[in-house]
Protein backbone atom coordinates (compact mmCIF):
# COMPACT_ATOMS: atom_id res chain seq x y z
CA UNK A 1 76.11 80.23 213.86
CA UNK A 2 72.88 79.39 215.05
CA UNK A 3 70.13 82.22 214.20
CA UNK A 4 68.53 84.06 217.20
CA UNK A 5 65.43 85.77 217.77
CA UNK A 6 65.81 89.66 216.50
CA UNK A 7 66.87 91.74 219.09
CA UNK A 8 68.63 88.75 220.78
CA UNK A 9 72.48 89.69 220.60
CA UNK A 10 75.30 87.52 220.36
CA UNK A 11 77.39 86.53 222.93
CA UNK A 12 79.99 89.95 223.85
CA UNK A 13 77.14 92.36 222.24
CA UNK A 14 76.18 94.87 222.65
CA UNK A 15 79.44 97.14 222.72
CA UNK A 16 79.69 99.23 225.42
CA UNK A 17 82.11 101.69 224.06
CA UNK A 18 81.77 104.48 220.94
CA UNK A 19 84.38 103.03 217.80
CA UNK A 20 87.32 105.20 217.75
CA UNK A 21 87.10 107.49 214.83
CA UNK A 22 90.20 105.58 213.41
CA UNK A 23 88.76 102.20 213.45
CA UNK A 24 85.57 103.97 211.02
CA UNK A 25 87.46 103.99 207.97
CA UNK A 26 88.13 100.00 208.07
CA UNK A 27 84.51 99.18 209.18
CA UNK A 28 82.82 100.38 206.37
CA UNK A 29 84.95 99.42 203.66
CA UNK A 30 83.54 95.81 203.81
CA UNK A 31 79.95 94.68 202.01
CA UNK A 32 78.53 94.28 205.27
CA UNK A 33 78.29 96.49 208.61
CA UNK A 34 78.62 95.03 212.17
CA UNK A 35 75.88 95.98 214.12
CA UNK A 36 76.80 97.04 217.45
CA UNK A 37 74.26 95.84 219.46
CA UNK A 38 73.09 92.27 218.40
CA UNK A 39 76.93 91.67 216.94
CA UNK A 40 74.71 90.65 213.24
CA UNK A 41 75.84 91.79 210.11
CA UNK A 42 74.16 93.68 207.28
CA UNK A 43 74.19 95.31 204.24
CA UNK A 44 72.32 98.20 205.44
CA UNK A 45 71.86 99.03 209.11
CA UNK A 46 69.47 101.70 209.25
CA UNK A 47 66.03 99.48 209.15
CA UNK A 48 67.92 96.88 211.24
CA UNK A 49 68.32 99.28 213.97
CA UNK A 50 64.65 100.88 213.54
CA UNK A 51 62.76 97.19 213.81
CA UNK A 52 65.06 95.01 215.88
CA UNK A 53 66.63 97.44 218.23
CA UNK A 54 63.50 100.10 218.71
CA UNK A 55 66.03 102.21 218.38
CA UNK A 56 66.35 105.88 216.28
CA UNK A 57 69.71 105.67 213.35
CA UNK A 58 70.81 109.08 214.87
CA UNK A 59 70.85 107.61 218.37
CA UNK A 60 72.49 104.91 217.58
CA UNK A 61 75.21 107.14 215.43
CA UNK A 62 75.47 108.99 218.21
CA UNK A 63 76.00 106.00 220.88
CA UNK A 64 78.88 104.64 218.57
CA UNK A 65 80.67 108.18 217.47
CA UNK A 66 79.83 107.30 213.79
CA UNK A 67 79.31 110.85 212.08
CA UNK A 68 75.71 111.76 210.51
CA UNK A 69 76.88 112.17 207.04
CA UNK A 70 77.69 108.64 206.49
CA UNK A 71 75.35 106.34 205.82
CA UNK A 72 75.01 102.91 207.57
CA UNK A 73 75.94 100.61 204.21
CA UNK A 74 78.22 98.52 203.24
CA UNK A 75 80.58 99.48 200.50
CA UNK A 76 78.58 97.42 197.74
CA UNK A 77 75.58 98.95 198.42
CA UNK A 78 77.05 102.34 198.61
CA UNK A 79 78.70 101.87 195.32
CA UNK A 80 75.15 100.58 193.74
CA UNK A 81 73.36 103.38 195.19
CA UNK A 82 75.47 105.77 193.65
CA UNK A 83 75.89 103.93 190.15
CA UNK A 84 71.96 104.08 190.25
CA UNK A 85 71.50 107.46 191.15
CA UNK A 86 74.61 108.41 188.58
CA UNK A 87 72.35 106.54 185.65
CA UNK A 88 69.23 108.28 186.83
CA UNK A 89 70.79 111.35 186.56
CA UNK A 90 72.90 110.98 183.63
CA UNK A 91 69.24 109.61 181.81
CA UNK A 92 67.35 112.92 182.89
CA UNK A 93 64.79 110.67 184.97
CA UNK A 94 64.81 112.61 188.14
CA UNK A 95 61.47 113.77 189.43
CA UNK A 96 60.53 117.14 189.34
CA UNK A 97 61.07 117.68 192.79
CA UNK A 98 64.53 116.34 193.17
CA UNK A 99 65.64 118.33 190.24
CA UNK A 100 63.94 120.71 192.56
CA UNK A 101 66.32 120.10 195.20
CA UNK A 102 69.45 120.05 192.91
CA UNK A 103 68.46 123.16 191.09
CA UNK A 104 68.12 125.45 194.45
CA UNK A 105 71.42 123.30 196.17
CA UNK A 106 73.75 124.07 193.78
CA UNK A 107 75.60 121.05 193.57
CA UNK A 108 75.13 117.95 190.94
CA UNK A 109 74.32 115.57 193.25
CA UNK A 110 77.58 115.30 195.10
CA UNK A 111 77.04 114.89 198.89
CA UNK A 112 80.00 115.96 200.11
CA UNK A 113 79.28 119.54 198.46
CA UNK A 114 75.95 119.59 200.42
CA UNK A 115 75.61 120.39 204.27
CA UNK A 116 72.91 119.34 206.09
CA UNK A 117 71.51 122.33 207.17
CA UNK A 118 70.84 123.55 203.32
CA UNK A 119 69.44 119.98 202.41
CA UNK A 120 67.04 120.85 205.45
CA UNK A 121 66.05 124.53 204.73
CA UNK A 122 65.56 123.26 200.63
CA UNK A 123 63.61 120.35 202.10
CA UNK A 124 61.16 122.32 204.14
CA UNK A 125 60.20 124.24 200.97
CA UNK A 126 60.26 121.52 198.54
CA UNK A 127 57.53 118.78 199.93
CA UNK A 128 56.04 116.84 197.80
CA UNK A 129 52.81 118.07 196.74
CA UNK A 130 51.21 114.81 198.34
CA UNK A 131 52.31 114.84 201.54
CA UNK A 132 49.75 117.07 203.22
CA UNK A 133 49.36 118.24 206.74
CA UNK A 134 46.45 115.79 206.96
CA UNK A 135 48.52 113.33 205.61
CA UNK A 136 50.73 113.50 208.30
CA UNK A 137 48.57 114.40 210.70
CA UNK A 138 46.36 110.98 210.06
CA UNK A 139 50.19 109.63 210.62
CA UNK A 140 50.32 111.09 214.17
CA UNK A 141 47.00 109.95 215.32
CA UNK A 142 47.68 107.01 214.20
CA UNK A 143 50.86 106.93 216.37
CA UNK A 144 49.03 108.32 219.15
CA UNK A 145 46.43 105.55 219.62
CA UNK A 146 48.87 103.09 219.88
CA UNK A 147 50.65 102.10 216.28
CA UNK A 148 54.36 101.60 215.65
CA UNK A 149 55.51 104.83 214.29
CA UNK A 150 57.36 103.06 211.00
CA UNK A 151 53.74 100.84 210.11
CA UNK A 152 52.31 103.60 210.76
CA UNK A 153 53.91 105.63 208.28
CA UNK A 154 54.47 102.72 205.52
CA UNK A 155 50.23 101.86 206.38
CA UNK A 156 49.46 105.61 205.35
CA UNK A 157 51.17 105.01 201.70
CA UNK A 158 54.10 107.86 203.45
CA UNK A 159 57.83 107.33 203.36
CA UNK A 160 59.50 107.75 206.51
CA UNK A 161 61.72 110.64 205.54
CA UNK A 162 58.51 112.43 203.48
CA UNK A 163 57.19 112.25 206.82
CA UNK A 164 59.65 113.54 208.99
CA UNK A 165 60.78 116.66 206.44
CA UNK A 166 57.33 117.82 206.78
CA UNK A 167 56.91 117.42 211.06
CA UNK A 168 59.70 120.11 210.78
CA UNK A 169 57.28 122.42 208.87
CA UNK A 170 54.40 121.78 211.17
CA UNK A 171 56.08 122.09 215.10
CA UNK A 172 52.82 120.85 216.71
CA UNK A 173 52.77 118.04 215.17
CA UNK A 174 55.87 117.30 215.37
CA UNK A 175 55.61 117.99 219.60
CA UNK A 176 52.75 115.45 219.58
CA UNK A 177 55.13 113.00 217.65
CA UNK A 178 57.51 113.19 219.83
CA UNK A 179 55.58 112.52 222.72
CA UNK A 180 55.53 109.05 221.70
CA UNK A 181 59.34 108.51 222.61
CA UNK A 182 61.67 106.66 220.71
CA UNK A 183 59.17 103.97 219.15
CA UNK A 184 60.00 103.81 215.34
């Protein structure tokens, strides 16, 4: 197959239609995960989607009927994230904060045991101690003159989901950031 430009798709991409919830189970069973749009395959959709497609993972998730708790990995990566975390764990190597967040959740790491909306209320009390409103804010203005939201993010020294935990403790921010559309 010859390679084409990102954000090119193949020829009968993108799909038009959401994946029937019975089709879910067999698509991400294998190593690698279609994507939808550009008809490539990878091991982990989510920065695929952000870079090549300018598109949000929760719009896409929604565009395709794929629920919110799953993750877009393959099976092999799935299995080595969770043999990784599993050894972290088991060695006592978590940082204080997520032991944190597994102390006040309740659970021992399973996901299935945790629902969203808890991981979100723990989450807005639980920031790490170096993510600061000017942190983010620098983020935002950043954003606001004209950079990429995820450079501008990884250019601040942030991670993307630091970032977004704390726009839902600071709502004016978060309106400004939102302003900017979908660009990720």
């Amino acid at each position: 197959m010859s390679k084409l430009p990102a954000g090119h798709p193949l020829p009968g991409f993108p799909v038009s239609e959401p994946i029937p919830r019975t089709e879910l189970v067999a698509y991400f069973s294998g190593d690698r995960l279609l994507c939808f749009l550009c008809g490539r395959t990878f091991r982990g959709l989510g920065q695929h989607i952000v870079r090549a497609h300018d598109m949000t993972v929760t719009d896409y998730q929604d565009r395709y009927h794929i629920p919110r708790e799953r993750g877009l990995v393959g099976a092999a990566t799935r299995s080595a994230f969770a043999a990784s975390a599993s050894a972290t764990h088991a060695a006592g190597k978590l940082s204080a904060h997520v032991q944190a967040l597994v102390a006040q959740s309740g659970t021992h790491g399973s996901a299935s045991a945790r629902t969203k909306a808890a991981l979100r209320a723990i989450g807005r009390d639980m920031a790490p101690p170096s993510l600061t409103r000017d942190a983010v804010e620098r983020v935002v203005i950043a954003v606001e003159a004209g950079a990429v939201k995820a450079t501008a993010v990884k250019d601040a020294g942030l991670s993307w989901s630091g970032v977004a935990g704390a726009l839902r403790r600071y709502p004016d921010l978060k309106a400004r950031w939102s302003k900017k559309g979908r660009q990720i």
